[in-house]
Protein backbone atom coordinates (compact mmCIF):
# COMPACT_ATOMS: atom_id res chain seq x y z
CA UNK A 1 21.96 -3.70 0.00
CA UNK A 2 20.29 -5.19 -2.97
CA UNK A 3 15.82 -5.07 -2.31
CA UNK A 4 13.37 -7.13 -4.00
CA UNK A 5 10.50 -4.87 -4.77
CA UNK A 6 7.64 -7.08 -5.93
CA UNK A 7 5.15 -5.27 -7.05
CA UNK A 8 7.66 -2.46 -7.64
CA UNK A 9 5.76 -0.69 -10.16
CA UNK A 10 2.58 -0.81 -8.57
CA UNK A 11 1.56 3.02 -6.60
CA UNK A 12 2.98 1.95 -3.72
CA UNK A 13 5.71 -0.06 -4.90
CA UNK A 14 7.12 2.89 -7.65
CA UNK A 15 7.22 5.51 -5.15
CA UNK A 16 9.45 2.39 -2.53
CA UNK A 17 11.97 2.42 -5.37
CA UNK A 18 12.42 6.33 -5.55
CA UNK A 19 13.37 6.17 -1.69
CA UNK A 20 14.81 2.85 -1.44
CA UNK A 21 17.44 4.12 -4.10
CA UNK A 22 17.65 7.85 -2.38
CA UNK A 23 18.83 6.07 0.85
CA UNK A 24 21.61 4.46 -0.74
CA UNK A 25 19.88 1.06 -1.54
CA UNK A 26 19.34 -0.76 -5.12
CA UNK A 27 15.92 -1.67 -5.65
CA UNK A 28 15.13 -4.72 -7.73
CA UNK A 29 11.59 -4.65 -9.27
CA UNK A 30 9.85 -7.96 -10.12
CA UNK A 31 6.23 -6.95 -11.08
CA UNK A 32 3.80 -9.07 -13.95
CA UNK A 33 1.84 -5.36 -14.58
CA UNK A 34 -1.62 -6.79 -13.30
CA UNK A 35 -2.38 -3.56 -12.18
CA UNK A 36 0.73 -1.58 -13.19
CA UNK A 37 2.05 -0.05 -16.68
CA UNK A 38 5.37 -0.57 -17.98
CA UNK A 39 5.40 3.36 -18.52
CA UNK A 40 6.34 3.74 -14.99
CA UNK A 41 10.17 2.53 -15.23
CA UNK A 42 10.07 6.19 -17.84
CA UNK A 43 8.83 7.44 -14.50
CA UNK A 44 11.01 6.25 -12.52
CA UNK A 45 14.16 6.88 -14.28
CA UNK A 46 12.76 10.66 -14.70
CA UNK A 47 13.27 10.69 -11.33
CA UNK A 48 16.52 8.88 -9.98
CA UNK A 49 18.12 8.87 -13.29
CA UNK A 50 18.51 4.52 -13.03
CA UNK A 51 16.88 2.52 -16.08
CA UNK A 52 15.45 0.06 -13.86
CA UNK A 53 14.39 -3.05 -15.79
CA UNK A 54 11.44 -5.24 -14.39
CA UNK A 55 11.71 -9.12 -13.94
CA UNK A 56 8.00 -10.12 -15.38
CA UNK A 57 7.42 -12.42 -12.89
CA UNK A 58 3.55 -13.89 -11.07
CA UNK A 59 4.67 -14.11 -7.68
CA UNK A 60 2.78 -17.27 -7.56
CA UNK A 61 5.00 -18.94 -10.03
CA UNK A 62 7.28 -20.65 -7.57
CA UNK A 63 10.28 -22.15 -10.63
CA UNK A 64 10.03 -18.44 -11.89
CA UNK A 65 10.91 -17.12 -8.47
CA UNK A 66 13.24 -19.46 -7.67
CA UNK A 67 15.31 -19.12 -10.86
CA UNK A 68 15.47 -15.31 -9.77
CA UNK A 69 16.91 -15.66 -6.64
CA UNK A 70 19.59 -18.08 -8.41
CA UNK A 71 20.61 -15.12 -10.51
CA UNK A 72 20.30 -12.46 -7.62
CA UNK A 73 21.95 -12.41 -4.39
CA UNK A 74 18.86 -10.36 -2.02
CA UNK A 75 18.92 -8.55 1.17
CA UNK A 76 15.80 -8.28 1.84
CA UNK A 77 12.09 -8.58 0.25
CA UNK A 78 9.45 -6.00 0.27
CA UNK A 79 6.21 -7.53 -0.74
CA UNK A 80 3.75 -5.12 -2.27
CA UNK A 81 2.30 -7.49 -4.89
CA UNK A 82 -1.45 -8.59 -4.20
CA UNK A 83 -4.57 -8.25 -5.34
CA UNK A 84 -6.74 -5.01 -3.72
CA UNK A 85 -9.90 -4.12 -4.52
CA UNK A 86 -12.28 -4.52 -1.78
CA UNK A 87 -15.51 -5.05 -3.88
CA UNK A 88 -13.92 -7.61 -6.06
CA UNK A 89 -12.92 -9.62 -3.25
CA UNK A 90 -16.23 -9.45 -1.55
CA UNK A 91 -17.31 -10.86 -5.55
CA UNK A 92 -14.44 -13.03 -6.02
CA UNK A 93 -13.10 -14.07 -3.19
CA UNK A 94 -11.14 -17.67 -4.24
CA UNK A 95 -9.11 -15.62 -6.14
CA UNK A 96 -7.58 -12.99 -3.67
CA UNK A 97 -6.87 -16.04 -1.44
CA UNK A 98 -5.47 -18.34 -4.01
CA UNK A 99 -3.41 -15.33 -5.25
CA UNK A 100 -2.07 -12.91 -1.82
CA UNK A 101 -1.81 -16.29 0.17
CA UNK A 102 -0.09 -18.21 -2.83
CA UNK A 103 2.31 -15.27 -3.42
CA UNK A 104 3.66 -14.84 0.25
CA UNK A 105 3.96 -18.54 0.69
CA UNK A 106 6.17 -18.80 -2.75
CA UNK A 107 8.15 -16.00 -1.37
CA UNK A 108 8.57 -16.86 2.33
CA UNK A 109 9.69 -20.70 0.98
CA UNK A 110 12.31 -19.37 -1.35
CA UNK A 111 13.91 -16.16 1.41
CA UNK A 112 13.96 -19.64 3.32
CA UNK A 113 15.89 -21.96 0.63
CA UNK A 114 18.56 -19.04 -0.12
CA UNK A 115 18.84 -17.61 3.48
CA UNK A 116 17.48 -14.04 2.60
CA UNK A 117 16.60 -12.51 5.88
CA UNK A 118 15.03 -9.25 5.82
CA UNK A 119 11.63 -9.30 4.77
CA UNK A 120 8.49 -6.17 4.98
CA UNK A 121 5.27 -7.25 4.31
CA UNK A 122 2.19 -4.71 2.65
CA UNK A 123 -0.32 -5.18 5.07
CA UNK A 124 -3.84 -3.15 6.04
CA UNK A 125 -5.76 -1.81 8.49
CA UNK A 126 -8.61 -3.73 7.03
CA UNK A 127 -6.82 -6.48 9.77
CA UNK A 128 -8.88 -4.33 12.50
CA UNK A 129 -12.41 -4.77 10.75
CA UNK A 130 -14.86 -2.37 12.40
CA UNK A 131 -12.98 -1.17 15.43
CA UNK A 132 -14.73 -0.08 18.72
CA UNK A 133 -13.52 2.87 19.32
CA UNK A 134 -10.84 4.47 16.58
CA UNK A 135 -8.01 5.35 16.93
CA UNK A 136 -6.51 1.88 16.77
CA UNK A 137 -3.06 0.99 18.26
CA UNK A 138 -1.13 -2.01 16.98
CA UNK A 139 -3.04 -4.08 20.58
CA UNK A 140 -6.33 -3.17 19.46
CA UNK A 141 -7.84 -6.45 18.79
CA UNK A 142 -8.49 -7.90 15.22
CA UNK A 143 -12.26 -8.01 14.39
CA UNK A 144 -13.31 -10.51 11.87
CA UNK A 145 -11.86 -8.44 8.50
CA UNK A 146 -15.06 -6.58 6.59
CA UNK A 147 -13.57 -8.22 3.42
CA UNK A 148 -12.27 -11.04 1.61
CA UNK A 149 -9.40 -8.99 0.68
CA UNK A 150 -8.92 -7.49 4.31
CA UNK A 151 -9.12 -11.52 5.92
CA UNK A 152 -5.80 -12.40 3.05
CA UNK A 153 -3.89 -9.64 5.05
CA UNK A 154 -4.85 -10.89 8.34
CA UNK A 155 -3.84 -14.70 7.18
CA UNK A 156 -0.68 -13.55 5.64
CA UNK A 157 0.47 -11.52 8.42
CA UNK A 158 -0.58 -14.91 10.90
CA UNK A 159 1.91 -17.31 8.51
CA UNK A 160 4.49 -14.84 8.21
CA UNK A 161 4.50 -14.52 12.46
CA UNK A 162 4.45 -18.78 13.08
CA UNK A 163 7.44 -18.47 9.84
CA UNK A 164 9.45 -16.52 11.79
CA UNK A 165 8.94 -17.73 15.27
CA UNK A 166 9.96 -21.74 13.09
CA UNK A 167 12.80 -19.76 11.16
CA UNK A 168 15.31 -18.02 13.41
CA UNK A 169 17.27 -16.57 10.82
CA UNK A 170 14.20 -14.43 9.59
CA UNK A 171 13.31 -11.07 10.67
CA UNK A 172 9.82 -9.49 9.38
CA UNK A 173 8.11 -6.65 9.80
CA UNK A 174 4.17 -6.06 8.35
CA UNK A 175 3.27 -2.47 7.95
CA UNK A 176 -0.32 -1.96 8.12
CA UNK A 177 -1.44 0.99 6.09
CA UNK A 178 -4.14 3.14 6.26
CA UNK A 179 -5.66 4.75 3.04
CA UNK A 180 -2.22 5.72 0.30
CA UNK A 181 -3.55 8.84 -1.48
CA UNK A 182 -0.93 11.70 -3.60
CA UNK A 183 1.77 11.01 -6.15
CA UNK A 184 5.35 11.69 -6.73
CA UNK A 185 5.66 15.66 -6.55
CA UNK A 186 7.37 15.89 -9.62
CA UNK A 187 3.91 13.94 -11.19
CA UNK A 188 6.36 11.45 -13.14
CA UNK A 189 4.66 8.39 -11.06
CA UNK A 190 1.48 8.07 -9.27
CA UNK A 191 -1.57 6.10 -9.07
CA UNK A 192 -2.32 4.07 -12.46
CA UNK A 193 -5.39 2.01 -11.85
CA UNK A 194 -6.37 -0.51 -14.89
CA UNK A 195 -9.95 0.30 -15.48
CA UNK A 196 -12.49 1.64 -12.85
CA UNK A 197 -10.68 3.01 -10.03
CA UNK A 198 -11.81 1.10 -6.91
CA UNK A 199 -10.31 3.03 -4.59
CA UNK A 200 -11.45 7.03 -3.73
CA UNK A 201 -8.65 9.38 -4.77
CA UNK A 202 -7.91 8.04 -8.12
CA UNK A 203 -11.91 7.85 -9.29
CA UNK A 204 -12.32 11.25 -7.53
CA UNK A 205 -9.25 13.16 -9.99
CA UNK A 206 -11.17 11.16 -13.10
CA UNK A 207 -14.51 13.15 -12.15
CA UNK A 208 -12.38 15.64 -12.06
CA UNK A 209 -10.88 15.35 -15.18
CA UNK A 210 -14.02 14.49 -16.76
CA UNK A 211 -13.48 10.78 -17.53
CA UNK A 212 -16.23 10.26 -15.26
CA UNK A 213 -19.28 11.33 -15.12
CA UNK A 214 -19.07 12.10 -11.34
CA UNK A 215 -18.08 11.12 -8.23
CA UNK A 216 -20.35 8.31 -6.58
CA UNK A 217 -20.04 8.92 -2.34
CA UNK A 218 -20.64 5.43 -0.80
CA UNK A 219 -23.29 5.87 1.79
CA UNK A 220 -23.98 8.96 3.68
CA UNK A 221 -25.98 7.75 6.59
CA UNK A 222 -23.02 6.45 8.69
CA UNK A 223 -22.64 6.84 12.48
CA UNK A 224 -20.24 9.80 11.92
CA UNK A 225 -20.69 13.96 11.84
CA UNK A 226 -21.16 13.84 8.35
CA UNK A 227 -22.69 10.65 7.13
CA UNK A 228 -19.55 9.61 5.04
CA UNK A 229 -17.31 7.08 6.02
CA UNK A 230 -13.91 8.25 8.21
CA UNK A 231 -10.06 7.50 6.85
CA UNK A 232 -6.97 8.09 8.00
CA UNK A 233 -5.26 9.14 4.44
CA UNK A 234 -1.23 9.01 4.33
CA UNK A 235 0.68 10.65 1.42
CA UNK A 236 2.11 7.93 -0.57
CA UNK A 237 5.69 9.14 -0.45
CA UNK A 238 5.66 9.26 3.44
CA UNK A 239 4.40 5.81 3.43
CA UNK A 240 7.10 4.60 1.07
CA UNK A 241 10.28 6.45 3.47
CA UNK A 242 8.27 4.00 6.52
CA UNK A 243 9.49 1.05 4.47
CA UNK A 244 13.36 2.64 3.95
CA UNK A 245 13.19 2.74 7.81
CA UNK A 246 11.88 -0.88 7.95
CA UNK A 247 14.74 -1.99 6.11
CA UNK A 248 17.04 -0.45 7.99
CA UNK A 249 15.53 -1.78 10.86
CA UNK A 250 15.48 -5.11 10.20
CA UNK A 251 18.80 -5.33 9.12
CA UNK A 252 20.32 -3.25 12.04
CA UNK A 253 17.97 -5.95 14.22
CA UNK A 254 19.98 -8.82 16.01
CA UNK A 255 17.17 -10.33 18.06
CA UNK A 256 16.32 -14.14 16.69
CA UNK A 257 12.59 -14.70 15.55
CA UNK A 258 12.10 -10.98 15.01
CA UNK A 259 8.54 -10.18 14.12
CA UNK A 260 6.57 -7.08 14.57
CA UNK A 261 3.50 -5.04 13.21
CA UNK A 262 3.03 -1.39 12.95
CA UNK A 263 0.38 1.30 11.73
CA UNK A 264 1.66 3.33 9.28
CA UNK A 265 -0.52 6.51 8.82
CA UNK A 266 -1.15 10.18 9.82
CA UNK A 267 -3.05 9.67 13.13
CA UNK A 268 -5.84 11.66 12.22
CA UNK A 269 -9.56 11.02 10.57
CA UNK A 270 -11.28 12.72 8.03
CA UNK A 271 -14.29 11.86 6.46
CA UNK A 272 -15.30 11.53 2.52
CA UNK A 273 -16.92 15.06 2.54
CA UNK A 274 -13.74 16.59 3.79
CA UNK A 275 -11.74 14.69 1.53
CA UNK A 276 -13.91 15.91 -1.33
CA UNK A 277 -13.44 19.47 0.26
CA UNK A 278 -10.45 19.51 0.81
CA UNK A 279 -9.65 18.66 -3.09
CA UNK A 280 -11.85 21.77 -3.87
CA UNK A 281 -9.83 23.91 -1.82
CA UNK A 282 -6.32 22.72 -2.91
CA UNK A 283 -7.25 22.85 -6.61
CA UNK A 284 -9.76 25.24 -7.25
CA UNK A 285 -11.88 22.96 -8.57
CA UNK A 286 -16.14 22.53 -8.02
CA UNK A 287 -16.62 18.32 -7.89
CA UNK A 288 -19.45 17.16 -8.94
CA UNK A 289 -20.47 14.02 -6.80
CA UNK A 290 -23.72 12.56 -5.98
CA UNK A 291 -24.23 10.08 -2.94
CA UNK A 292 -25.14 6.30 -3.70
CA UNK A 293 -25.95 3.55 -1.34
CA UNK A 294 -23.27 2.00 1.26
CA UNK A 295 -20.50 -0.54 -0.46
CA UNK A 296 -20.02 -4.03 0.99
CA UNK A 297 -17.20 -4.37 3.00
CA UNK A 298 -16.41 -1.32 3.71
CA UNK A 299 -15.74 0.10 7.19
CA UNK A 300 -17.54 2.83 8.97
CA UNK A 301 -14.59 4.60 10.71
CA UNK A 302 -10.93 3.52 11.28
CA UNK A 303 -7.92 5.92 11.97
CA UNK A 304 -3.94 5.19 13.17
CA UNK A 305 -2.85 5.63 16.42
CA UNK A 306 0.96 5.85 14.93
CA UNK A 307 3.38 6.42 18.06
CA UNK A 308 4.75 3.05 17.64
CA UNK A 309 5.77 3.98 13.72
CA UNK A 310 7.69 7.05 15.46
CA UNK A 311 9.09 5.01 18.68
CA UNK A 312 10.41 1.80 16.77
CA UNK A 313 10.82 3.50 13.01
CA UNK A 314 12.05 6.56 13.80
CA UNK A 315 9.52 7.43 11.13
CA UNK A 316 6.96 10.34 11.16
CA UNK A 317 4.26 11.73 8.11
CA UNK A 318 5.62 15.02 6.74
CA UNK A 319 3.05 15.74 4.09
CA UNK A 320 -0.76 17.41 5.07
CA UNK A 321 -3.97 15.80 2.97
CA UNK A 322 -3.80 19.13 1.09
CA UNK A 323 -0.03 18.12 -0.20
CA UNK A 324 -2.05 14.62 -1.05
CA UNK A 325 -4.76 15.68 -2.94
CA UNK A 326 -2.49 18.39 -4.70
CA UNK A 327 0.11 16.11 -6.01
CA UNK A 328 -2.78 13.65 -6.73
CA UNK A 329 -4.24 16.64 -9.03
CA UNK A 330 -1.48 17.32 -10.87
CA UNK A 331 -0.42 13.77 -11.25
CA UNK A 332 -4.00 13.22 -13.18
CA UNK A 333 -3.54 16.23 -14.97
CA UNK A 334 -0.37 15.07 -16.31
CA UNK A 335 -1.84 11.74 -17.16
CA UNK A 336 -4.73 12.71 -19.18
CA UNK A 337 -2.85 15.20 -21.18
CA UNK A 338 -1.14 12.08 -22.67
């Protein structure tokens, strides 16, 4: 079965293509590099031994997409590419609509015109906003998203459900993560943020590295046992097998209108301080960090309740948050060597 992987060299994406093509599939990456690097096909072919090329393509650009799917038969679509920093939405949010709504509704219009069925959606548990009382299932009601970024998901995964339920011969699936953290454990791919890292684990190996000055903890006066703000942090390469088993899902699926939405993540909190911790431990390394004020949008505490990733899936985490943090070390090690 032949994938479309946008966003395919994205953190997420990359690591999709390693187990898309170990379970027999061939990936097709269509990326533009908005947040990517070109470097990672050497990564990638490192570690399959395939020269993937990428199809340079905005996902918004509905002729480019189009003229893709002319040249490719597809079995299915994972959709990784979107915009993701949480502060920049919350500073800019016309463009994270205009660009993660625009994108799925491109996508979704062309699966239709050249009867692709299988489709996986990258979506967030940002869809939950501040939950009640964590762990949240796949029922626990959506709260109003904390973000700009986390309402896009929430939309997207609403069009994609009235698509289906209009379009019988689509089957979907939205995975909604919890907080992607490691790399590849052979360090040829990993997280390759343009910039300032917005997100924890990638700004955290920088202070480590000493690219940054140090580590800046967002709030410490939360309603939790530490202060810091509670995540439920999955090892990139487990999340990327969950989408090898939602491809095989969907396309082992016969049910018309097909639509479902599942937590993909370890099933257990921990809170910035253990993170930090943690990374100490695994590396042998003394962080320097200092705590700053809280950061708009995000949420105080939010972890998986994942039995329905392991029920419907067949799909369970293998790798601990030391494993994360220790291929995430090694990955930045790598990286700033170069």
């Amino acid at each position: 079965m032949k994938i479309l992987v946008t966003g395919g060299t994205g953190f997420i994406g990359s690591h999709t293509v390693v187990e898309l093509q170990s379970a027999g599939f061939e990936p097709v990456i269509l990326d533009n590099y908005y947040n990517s690097n070109e470097k990672v096909l050497t990564g990638l072919k490192n570690i399959t031994g395939v020269a993937y090329s990428c199809h340079t393509i905005d996902c918004t650009n509905e002729e480019a997409v189009r003229t893709l799917f002319k040249n490719e038969a597809f079995d299915g679509v994972i959709h990784f590419a979107a915009y993701k920093a949480v502060g920049e939405s919350v500073e800019k949010p016309l463009k994270y609509y205009e660009n993660n709504i625009g994108s799925l509704l491109v996508l979704l219009k062309v699966m239709q015109e050249f009867g692709v069925s299988n489709f996986v959606f990258s979506s967030s548990c940002t869809v939950y906003g501040q939950p009640d009382s964590p762990p949240v299932t796949e029922d626990t009601p959506r709260k109003p998203a904390a973000s700009p970024y986390g309402n896009t998901k929430a939309i997207c995964e609403d069009i994609i459900r009235d698509h289906v339920f209009s379009n019988p011969g689509l089957k979907a699936l939205s995975l909604r993560y919890f907080n992607p953290v490691g790399a590849h454990p052979t360090a040829e791919i990993g997280e390759l943020p343009l910039g300032v890292p917005s997100n924890l684990v990638p700004y955290l190996t920088q202070a480590a590295a000493g690219l940054r000055e140090k580590l800046v903890v967002f709030g410490d006066d939360y309603n939790t046992p530490d202060g810091s703000c509670i995540r439920d942090f999955i090892h990139v390469v487990d999340l990327a097998k969950a989408h090898v088993k939602a491809i095989e899902l969907l396309n082992s699926q016969t049910e018309a209108n097909y639509y479902d939405v599942i937590n993909v993540g370890t099933g257990e909190g921990n809170s910035v301080f253990e993170l930090i911790n943690t990374f100490e431990e695994a590396n042998g390394i003394k962080l320097a960090y200092t705590v700053g004020p809280r950061r708009a949008g995000d949420v105080e505490k939010i972890w998986a309740q994942a039995d329905k990733a392991t029920t419907v899936l067949q799909w369970t985490p293998e790798k601990t948050l030391t494993d994360s943090l220790r291929d995430a070390w090694n990955w930045q090690q790598k990286i700033t060597k170069k």
